[in-house]
N, C-alpha and C. Protein backbone atom coordinates (compact mmCIF):
# COMPACT_ATOMS: atom_id res chain seq x y z
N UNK A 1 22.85 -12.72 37.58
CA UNK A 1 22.80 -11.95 36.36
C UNK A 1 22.38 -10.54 36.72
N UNK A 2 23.06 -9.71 36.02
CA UNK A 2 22.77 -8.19 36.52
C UNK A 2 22.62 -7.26 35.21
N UNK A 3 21.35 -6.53 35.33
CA UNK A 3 21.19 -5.72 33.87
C UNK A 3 21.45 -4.72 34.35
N UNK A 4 21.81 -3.84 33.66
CA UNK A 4 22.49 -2.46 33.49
C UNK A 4 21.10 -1.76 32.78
N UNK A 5 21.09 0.06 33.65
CA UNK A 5 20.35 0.53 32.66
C UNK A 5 20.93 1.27 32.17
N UNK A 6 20.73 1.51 30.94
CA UNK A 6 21.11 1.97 29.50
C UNK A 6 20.43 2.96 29.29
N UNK A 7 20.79 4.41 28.75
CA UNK A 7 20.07 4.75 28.40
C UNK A 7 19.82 5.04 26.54
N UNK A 8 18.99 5.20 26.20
CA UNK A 8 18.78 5.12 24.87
C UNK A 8 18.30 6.15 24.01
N UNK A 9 19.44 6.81 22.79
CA UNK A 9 18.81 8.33 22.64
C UNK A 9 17.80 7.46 21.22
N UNK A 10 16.71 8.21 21.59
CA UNK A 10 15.40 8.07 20.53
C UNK A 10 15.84 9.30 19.56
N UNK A 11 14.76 8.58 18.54
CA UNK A 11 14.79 9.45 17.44
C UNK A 11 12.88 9.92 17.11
N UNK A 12 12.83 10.87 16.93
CA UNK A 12 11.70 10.99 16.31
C UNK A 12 11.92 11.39 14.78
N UNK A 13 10.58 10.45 14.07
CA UNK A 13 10.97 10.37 12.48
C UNK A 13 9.61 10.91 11.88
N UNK A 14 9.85 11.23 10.40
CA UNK A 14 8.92 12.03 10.03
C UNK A 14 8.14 10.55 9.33
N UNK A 15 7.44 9.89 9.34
CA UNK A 15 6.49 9.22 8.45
C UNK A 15 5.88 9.38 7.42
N UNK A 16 5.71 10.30 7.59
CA UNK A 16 4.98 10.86 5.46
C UNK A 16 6.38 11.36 4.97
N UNK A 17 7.18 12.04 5.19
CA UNK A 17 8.41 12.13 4.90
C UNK A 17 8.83 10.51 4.41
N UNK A 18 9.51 9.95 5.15
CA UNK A 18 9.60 8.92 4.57
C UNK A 18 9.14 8.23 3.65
N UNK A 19 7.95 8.02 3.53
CA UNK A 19 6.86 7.54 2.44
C UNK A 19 6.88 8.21 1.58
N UNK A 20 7.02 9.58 1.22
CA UNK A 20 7.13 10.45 0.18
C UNK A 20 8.53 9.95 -0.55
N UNK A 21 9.56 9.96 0.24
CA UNK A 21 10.81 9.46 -0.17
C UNK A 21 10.66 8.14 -0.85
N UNK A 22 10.04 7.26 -0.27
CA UNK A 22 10.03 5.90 -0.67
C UNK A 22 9.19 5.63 -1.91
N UNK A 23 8.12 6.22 -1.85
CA UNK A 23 7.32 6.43 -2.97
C UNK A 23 7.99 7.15 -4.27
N UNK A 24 8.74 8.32 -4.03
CA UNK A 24 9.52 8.70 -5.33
C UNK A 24 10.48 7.56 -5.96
N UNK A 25 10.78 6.88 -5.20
CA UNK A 25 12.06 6.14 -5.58
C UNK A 25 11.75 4.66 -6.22
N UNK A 26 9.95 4.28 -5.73
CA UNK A 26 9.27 3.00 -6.66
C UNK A 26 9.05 4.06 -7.98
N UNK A 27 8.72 4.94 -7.55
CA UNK A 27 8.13 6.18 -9.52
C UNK A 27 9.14 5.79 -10.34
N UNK A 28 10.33 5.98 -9.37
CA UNK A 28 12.07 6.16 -10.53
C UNK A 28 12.10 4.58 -11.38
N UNK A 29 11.72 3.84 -10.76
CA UNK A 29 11.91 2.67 -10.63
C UNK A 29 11.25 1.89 -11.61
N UNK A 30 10.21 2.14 -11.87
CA UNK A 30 8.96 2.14 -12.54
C UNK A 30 9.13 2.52 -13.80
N UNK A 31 9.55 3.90 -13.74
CA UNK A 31 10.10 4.69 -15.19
C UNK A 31 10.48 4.21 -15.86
N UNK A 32 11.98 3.70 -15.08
CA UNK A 32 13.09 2.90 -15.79
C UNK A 32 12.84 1.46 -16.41
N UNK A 33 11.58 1.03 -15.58
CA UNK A 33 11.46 -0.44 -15.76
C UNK A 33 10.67 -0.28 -17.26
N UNK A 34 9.79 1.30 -17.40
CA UNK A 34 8.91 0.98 -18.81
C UNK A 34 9.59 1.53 -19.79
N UNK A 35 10.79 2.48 -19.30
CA UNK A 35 11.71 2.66 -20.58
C UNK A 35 11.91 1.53 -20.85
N UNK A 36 12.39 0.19 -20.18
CA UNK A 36 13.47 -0.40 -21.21
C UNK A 36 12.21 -1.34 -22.14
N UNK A 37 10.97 -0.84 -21.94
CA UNK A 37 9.94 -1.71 -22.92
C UNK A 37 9.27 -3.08 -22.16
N UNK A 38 9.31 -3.04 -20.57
CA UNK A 38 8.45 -3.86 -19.91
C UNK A 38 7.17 -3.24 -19.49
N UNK A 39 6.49 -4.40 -19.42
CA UNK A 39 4.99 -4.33 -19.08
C UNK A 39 4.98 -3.28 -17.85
N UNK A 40 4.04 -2.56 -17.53
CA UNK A 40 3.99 -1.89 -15.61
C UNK A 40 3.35 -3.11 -15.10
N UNK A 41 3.29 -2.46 -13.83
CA UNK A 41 2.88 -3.27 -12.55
C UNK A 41 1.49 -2.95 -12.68
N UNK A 42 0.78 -3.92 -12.06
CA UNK A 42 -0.60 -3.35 -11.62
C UNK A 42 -1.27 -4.02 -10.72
N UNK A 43 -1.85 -3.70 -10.30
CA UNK A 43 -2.45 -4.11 -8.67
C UNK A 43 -3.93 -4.03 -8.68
N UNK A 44 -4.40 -4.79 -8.87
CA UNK A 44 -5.74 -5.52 -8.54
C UNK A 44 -6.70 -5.64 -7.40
N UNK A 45 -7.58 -5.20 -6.47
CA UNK A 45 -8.40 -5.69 -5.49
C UNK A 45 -9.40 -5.64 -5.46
N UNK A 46 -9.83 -6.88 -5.10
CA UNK A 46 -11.37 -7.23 -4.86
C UNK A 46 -12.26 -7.39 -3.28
N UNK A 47 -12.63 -6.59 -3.71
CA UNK A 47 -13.37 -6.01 -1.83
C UNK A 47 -14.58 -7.06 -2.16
N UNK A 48 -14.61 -8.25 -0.82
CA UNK A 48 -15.95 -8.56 -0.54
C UNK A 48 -16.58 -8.23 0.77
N UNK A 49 -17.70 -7.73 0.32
CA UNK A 49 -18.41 -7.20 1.53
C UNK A 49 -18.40 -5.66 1.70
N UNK A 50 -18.94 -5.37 2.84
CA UNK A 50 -19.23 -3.77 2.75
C UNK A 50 -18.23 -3.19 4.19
N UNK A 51 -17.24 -3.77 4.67
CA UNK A 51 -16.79 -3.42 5.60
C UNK A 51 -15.90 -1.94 5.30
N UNK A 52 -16.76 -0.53 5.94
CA UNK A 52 -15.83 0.51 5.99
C UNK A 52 -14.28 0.65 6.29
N UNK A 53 -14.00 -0.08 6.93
CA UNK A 53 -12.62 0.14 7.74
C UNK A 53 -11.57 -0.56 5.81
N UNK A 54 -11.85 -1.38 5.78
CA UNK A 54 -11.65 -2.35 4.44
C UNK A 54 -11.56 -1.20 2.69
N UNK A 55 -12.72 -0.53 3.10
CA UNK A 55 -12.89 0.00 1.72
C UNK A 55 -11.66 1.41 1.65
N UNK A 56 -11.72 1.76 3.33
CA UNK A 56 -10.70 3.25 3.37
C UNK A 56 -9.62 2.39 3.00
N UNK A 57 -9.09 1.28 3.51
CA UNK A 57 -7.52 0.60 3.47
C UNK A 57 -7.74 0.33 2.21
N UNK A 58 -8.18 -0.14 1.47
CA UNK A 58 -8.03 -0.48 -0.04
C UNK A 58 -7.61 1.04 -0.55
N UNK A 59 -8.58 2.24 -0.55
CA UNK A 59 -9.12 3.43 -0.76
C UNK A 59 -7.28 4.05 -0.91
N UNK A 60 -6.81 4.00 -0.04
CA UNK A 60 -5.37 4.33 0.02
C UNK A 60 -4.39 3.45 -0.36
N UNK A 61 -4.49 2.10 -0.45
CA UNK A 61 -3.30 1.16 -1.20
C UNK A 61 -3.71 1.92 -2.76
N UNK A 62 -4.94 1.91 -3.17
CA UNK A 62 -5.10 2.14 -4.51
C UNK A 62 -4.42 3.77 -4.81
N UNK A 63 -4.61 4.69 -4.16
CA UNK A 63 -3.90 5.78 -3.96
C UNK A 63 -2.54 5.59 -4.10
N UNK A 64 -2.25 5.29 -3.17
CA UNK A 64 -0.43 4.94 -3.06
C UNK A 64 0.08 4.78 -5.00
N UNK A 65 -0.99 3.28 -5.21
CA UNK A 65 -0.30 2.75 -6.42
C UNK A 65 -0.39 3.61 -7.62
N UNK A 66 -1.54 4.55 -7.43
CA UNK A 66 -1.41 5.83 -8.35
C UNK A 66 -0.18 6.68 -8.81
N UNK A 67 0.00 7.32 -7.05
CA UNK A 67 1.11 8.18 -7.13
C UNK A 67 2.62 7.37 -7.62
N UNK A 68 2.89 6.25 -7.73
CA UNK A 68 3.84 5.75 -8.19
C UNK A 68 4.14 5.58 -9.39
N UNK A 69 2.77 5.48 -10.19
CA UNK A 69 2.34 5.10 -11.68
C UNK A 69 1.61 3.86 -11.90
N UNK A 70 1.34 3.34 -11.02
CA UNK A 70 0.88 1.76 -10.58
C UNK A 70 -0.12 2.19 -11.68
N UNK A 71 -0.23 1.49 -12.63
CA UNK A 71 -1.93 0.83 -12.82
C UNK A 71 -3.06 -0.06 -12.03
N UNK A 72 -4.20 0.52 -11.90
CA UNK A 72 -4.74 -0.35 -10.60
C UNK A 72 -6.24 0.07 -10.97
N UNK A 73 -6.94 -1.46 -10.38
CA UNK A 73 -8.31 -1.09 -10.35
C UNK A 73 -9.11 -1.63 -9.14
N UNK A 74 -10.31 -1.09 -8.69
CA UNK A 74 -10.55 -1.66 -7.67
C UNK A 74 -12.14 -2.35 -7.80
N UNK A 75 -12.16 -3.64 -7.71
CA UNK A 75 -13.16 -4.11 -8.09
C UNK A 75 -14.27 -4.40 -6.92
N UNK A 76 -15.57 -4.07 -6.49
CA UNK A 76 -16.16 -3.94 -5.79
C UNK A 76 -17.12 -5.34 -5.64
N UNK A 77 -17.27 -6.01 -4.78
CA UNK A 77 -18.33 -7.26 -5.10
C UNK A 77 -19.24 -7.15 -3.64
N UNK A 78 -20.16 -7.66 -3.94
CA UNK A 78 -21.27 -7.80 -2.66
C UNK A 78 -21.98 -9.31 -2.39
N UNK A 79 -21.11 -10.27 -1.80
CA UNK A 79 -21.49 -11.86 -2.04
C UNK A 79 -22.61 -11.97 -0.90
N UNK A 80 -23.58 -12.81 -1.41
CA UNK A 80 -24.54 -12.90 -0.39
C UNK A 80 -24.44 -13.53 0.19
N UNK A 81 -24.76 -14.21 1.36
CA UNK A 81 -24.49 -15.84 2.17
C UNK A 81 -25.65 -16.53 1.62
N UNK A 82 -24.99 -18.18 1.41
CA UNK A 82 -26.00 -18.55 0.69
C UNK A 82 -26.37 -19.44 2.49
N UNK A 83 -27.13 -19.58 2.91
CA UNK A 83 -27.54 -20.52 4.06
C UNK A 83 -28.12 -21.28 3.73
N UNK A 84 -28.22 -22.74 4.61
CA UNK A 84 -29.39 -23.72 4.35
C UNK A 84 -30.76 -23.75 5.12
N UNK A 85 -31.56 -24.33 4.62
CA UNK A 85 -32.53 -23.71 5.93
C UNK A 85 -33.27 -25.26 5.68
């Protein structure tokens, strides 16, 4: 068996570009869905615990669902461990 090398033209892509694009086009989407007299979407999360990395990633899904029109709330909880002793 014999592989051949190939070469391969890359692309470099814009990422927020894209997402900007993609994001206008859930807005359009959205619009249309509450013109015709349906409910919106809405997006819900419940953070347990205090993990930073967790609260930024929520911090920006909840963002995102803004800029689209999302209705969204973010509900914060702090569960204790219950242990036995």
């Amino acid at each position: 068996m014999s592989f051949s090398s190939k070469k391969y033209a890359s692309k470099i892509i814009d990422g927020k570009k894209i997402a900007t694009q993609i994001q206008a086009e859930i807005k359009y989407d959205i619009q249309r869905w509450l013109a015709r007299g349906n409910r919106g979407p809405h997006l819900s999360v419940l953070l347990v615990g205090d993990n930073p990395a967790s609260a930024v990633y929520v911090s920006n899904k909840l963002k995102a669902a803004k800029q689209t029109g999302e209705y969204n709330q973010w509900l914060a909880s702090q569960i204790a461990s219950i242990g036995t002793k």
